[in-house]
N, C-alpha and C. Protein backbone atom coordinates (compact mmCIF):
# COMPACT_ATOMS: atom_id res chain seq x y z
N UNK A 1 -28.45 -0.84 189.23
CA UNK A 1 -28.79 -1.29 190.57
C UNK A 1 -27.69 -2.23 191.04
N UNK A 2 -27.48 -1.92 192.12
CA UNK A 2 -25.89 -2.93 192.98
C UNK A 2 -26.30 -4.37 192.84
N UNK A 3 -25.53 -5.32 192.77
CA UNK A 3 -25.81 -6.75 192.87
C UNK A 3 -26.68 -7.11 194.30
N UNK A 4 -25.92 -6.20 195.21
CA UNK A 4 -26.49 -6.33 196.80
C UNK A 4 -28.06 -6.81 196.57
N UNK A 5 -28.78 -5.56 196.13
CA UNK A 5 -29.83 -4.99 195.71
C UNK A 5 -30.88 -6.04 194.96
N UNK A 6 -30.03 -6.15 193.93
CA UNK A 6 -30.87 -7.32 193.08
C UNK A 6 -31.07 -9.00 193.52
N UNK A 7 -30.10 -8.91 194.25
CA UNK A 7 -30.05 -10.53 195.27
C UNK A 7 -31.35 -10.49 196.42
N UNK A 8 -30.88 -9.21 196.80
CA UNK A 8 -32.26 -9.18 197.82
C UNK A 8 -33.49 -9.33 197.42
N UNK A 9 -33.97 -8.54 196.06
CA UNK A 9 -35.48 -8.86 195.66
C UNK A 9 -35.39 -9.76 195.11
N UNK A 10 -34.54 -10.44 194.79
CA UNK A 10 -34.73 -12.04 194.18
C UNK A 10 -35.12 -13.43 195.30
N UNK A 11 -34.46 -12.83 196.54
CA UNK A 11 -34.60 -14.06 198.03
C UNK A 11 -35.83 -13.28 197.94
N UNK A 12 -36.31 -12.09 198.06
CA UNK A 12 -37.95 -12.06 198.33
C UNK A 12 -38.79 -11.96 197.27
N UNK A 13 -38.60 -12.19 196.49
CA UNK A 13 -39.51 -12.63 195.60
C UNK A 13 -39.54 -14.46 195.65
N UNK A 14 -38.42 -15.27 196.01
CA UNK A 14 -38.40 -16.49 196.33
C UNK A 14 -39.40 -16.64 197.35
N UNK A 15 -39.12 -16.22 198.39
CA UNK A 15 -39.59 -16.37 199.78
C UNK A 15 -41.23 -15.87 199.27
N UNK A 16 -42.13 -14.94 198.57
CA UNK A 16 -43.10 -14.74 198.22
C UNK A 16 -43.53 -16.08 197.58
N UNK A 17 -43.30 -16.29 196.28
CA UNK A 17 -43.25 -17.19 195.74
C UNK A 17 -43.58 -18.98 196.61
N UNK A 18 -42.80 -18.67 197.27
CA UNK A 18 -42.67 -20.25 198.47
C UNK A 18 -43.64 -20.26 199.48
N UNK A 19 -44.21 -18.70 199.84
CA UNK A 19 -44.98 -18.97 200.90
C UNK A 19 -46.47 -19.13 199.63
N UNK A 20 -46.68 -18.49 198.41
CA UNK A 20 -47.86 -18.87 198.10
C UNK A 20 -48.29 -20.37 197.64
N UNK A 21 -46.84 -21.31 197.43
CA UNK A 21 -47.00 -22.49 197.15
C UNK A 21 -46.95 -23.12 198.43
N UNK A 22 -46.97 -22.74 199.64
CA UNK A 22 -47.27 -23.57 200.63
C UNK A 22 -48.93 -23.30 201.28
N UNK A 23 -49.01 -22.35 201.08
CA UNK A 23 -50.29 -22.10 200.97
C UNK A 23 -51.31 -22.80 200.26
N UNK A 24 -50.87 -22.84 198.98
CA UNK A 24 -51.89 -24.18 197.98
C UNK A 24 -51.09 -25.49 198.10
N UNK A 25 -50.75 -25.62 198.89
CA UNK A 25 -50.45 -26.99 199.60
C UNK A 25 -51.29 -27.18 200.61
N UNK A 26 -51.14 -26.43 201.75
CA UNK A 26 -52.23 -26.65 202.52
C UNK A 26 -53.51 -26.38 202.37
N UNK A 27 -54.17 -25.66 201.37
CA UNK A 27 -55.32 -25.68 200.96
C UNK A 27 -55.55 -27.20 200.07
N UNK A 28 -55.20 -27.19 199.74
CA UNK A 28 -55.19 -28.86 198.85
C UNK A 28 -54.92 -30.47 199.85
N UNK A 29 -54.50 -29.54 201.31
CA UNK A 29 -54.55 -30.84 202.17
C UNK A 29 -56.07 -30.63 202.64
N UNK A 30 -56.63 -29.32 202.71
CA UNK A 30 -57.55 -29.10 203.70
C UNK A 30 -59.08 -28.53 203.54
N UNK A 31 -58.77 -27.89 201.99
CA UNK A 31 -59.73 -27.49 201.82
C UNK A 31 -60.54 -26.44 202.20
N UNK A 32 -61.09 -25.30 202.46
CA UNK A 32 -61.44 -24.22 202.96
C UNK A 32 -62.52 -24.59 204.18
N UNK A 33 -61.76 -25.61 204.49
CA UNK A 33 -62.06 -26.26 206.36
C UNK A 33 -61.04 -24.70 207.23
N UNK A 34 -61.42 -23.72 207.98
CA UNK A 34 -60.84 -22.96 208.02
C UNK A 34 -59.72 -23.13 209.05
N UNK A 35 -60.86 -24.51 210.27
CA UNK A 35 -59.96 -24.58 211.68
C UNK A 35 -58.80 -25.48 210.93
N UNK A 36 -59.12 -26.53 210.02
CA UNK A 36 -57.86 -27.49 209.54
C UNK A 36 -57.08 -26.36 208.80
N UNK A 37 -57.18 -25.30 208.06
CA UNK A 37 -56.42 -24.53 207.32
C UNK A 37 -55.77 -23.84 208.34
N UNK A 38 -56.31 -23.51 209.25
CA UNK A 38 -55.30 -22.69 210.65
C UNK A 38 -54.29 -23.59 211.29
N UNK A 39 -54.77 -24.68 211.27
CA UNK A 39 -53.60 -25.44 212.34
C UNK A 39 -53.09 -26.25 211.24
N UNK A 40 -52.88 -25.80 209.93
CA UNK A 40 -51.85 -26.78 209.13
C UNK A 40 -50.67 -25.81 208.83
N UNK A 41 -49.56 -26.42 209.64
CA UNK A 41 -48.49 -26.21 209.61
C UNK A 41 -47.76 -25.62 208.23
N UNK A 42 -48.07 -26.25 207.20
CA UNK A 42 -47.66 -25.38 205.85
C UNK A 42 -48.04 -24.11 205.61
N UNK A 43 -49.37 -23.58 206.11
CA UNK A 43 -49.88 -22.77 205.73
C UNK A 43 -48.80 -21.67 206.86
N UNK A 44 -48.56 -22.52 207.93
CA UNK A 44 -47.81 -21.23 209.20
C UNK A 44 -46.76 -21.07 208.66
N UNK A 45 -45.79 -21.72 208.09
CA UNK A 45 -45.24 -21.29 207.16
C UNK A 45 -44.49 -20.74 206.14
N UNK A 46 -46.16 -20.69 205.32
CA UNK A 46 -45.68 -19.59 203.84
C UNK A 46 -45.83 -18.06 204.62
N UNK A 47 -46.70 -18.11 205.98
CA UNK A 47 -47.01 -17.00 206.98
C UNK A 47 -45.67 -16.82 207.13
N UNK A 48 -44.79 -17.11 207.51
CA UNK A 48 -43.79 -17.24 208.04
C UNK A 48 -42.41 -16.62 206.66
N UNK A 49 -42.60 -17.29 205.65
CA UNK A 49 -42.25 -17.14 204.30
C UNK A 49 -42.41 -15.60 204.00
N UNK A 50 -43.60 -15.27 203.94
CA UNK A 50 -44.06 -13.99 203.78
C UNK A 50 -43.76 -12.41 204.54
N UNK A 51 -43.57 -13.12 206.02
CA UNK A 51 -43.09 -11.98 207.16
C UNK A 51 -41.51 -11.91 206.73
N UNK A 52 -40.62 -12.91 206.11
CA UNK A 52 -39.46 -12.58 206.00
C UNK A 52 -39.46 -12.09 204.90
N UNK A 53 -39.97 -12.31 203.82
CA UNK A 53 -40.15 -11.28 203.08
C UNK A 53 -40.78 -9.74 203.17
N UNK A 54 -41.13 -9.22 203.53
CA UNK A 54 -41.57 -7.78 203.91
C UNK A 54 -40.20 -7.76 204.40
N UNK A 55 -39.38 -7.88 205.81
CA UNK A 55 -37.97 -7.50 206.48
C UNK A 55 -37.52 -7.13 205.20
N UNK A 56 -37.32 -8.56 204.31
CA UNK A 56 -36.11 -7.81 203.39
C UNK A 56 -36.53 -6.71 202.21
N UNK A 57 -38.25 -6.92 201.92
CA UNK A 57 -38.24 -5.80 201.08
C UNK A 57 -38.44 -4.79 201.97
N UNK A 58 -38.28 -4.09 203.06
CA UNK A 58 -38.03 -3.28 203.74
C UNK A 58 -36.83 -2.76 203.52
N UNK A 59 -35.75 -3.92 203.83
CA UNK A 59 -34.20 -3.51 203.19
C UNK A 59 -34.02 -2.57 202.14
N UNK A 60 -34.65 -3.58 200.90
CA UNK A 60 -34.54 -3.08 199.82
C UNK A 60 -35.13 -1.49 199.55
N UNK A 61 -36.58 -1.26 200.08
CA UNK A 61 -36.85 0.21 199.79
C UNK A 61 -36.18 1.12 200.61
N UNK A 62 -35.11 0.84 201.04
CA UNK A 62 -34.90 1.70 201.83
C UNK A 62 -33.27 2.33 201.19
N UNK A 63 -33.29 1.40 200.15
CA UNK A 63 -31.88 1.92 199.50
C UNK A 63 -32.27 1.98 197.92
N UNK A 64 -33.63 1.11 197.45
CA UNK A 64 -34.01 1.50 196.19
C UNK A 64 -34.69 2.22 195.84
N UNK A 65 -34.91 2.95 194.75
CA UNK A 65 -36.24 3.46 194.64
C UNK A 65 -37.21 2.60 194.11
N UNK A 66 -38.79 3.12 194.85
CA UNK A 66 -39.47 2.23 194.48
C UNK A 66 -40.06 1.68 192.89
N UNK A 67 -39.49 2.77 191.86
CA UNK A 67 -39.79 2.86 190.69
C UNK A 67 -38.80 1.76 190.15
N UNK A 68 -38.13 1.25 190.55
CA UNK A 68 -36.72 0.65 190.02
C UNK A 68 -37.30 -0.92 190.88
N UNK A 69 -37.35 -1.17 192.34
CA UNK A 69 -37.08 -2.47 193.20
C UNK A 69 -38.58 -2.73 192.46
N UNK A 70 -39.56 -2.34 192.54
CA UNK A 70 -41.22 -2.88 191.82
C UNK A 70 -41.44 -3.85 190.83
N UNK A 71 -40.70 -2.91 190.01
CA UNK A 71 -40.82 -4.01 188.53
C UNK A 71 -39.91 -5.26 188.75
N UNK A 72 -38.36 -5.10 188.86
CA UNK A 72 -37.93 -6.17 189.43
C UNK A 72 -38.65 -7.09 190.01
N UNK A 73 -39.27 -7.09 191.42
CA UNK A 73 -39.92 -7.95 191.73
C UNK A 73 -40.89 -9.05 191.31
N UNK A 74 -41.39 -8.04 190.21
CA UNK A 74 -42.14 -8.91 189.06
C UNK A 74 -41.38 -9.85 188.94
N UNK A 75 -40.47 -10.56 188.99
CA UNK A 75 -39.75 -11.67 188.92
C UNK A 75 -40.20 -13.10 189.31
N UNK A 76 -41.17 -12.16 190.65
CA UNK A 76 -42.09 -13.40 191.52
C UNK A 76 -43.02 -13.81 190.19
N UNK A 77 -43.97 -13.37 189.47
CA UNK A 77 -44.62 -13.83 188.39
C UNK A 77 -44.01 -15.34 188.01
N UNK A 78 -42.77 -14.77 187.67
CA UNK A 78 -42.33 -15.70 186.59
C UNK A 78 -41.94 -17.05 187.41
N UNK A 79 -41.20 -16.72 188.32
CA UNK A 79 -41.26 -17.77 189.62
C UNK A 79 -42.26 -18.75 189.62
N UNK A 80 -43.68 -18.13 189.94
CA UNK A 80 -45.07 -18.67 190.15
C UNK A 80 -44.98 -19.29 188.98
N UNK A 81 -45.22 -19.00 188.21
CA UNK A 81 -45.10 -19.50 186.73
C UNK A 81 -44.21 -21.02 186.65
N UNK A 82 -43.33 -21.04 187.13
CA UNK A 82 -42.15 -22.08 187.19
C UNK A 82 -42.84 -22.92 188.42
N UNK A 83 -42.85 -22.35 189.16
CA UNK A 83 -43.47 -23.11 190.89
C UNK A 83 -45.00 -23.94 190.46
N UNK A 84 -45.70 -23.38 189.46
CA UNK A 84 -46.58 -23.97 189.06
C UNK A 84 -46.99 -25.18 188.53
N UNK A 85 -45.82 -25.07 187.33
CA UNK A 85 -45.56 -26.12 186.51
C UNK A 85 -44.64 -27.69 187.17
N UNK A 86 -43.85 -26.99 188.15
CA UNK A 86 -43.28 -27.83 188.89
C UNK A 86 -43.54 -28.40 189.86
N UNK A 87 -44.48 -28.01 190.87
CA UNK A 87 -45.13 -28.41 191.86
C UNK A 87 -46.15 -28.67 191.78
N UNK A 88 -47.29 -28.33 190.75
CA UNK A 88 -48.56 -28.81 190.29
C UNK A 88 -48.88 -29.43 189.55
N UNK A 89 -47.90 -29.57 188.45
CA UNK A 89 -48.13 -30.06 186.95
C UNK A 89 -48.92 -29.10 186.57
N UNK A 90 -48.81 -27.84 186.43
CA UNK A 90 -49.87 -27.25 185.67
C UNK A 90 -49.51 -26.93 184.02
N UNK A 91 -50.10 -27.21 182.97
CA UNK A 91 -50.30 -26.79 181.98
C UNK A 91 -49.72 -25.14 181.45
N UNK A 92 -49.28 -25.02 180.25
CA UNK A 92 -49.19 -23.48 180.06
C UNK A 92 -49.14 -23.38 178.39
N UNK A 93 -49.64 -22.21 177.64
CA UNK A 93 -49.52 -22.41 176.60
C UNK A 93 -48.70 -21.32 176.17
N UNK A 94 -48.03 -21.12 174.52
CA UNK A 94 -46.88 -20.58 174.53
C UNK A 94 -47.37 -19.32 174.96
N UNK A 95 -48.33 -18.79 174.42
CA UNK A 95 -49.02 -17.35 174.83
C UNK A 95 -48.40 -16.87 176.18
N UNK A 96 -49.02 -17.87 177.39
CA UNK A 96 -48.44 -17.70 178.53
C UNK A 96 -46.75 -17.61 178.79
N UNK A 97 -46.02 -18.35 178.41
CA UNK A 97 -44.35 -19.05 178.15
C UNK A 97 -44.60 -17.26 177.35
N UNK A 98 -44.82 -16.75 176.53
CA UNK A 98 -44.64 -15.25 175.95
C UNK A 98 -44.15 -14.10 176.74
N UNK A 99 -45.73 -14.54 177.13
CA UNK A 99 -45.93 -13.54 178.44
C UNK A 99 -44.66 -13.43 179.45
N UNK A 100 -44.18 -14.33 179.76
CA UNK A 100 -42.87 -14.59 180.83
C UNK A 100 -42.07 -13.94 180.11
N UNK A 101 -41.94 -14.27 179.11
CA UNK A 101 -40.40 -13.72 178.17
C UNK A 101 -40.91 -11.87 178.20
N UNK A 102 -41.79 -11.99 178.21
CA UNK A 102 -42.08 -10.34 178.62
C UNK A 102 -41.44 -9.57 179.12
N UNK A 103 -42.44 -10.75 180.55
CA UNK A 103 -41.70 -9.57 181.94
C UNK A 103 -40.33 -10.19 182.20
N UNK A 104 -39.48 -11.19 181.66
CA UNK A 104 -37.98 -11.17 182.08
C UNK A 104 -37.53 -10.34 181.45
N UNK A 105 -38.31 -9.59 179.89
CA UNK A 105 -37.51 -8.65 178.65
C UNK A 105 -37.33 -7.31 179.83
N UNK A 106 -38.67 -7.13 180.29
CA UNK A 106 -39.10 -5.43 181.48
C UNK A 106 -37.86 -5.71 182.26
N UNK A 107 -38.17 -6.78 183.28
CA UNK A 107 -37.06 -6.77 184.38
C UNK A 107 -35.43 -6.38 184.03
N UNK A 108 -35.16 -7.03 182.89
CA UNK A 108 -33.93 -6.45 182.59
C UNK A 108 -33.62 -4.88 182.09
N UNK A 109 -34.49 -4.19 181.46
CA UNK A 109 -34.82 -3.05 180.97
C UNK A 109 -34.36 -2.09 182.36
N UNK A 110 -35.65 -2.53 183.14
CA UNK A 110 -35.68 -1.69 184.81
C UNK A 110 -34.33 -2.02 185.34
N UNK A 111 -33.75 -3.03 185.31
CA UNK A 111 -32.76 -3.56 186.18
C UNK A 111 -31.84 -2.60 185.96
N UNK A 112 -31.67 -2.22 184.78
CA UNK A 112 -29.96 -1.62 184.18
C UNK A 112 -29.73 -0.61 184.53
């Protein structure tokens, strides 16, 4: 797969990634108050985060196949995974930390 290619599902898997942590940002300002969850600006957004992502995975299927750009993307996982620990403090045990080494083992597999 071209570098082009793999840069692109990596900004959208970022941009995925960023809009779901702004999302539990503004749920954590607001709580499933739905009118405060609508008019909080973080949440517009990861909305926002998310629409630019589709454009570019649009890009991408349109020169990858989808059997090949898919798994890649799984990348977002591991992201979340990182976005988690870093922006939440969340906990992980090696099982999980495994699991990652997994799907970075797949992604490279698919990638080549």
């Amino acid at each position: 797969m071209a570098f082009r290619y793999l840069a692109l599902i990596l900004l959208n898997a970022c941009l995925l990634v960023a809009g779901q942590v702004l999302w539990k940002i503004g749920l954590q300002a607001t709580g499933l108050d739905w009118w405060r969850l609508l008019t909080n600006s973080k949440v517009w957004i990861g909305f926002l985060a998310f629409g630019l992502a589709t454009l570019i995975w649009f890009q991408v299927l349109d020169k990858v196949p989808l059997s090949r750009a898919l798994p890649v993307q799984s990348i977002a996982y591991v992201l979340g995974v990182l976005a988690g620990c870093f922006f939440f403090h969340e906990a992980f045990s090696w099982a999980r930390w495994l699991g990652v080494a997994l799907i970075v083992g797949g992604i490279c597999l698919v990638a080549r």
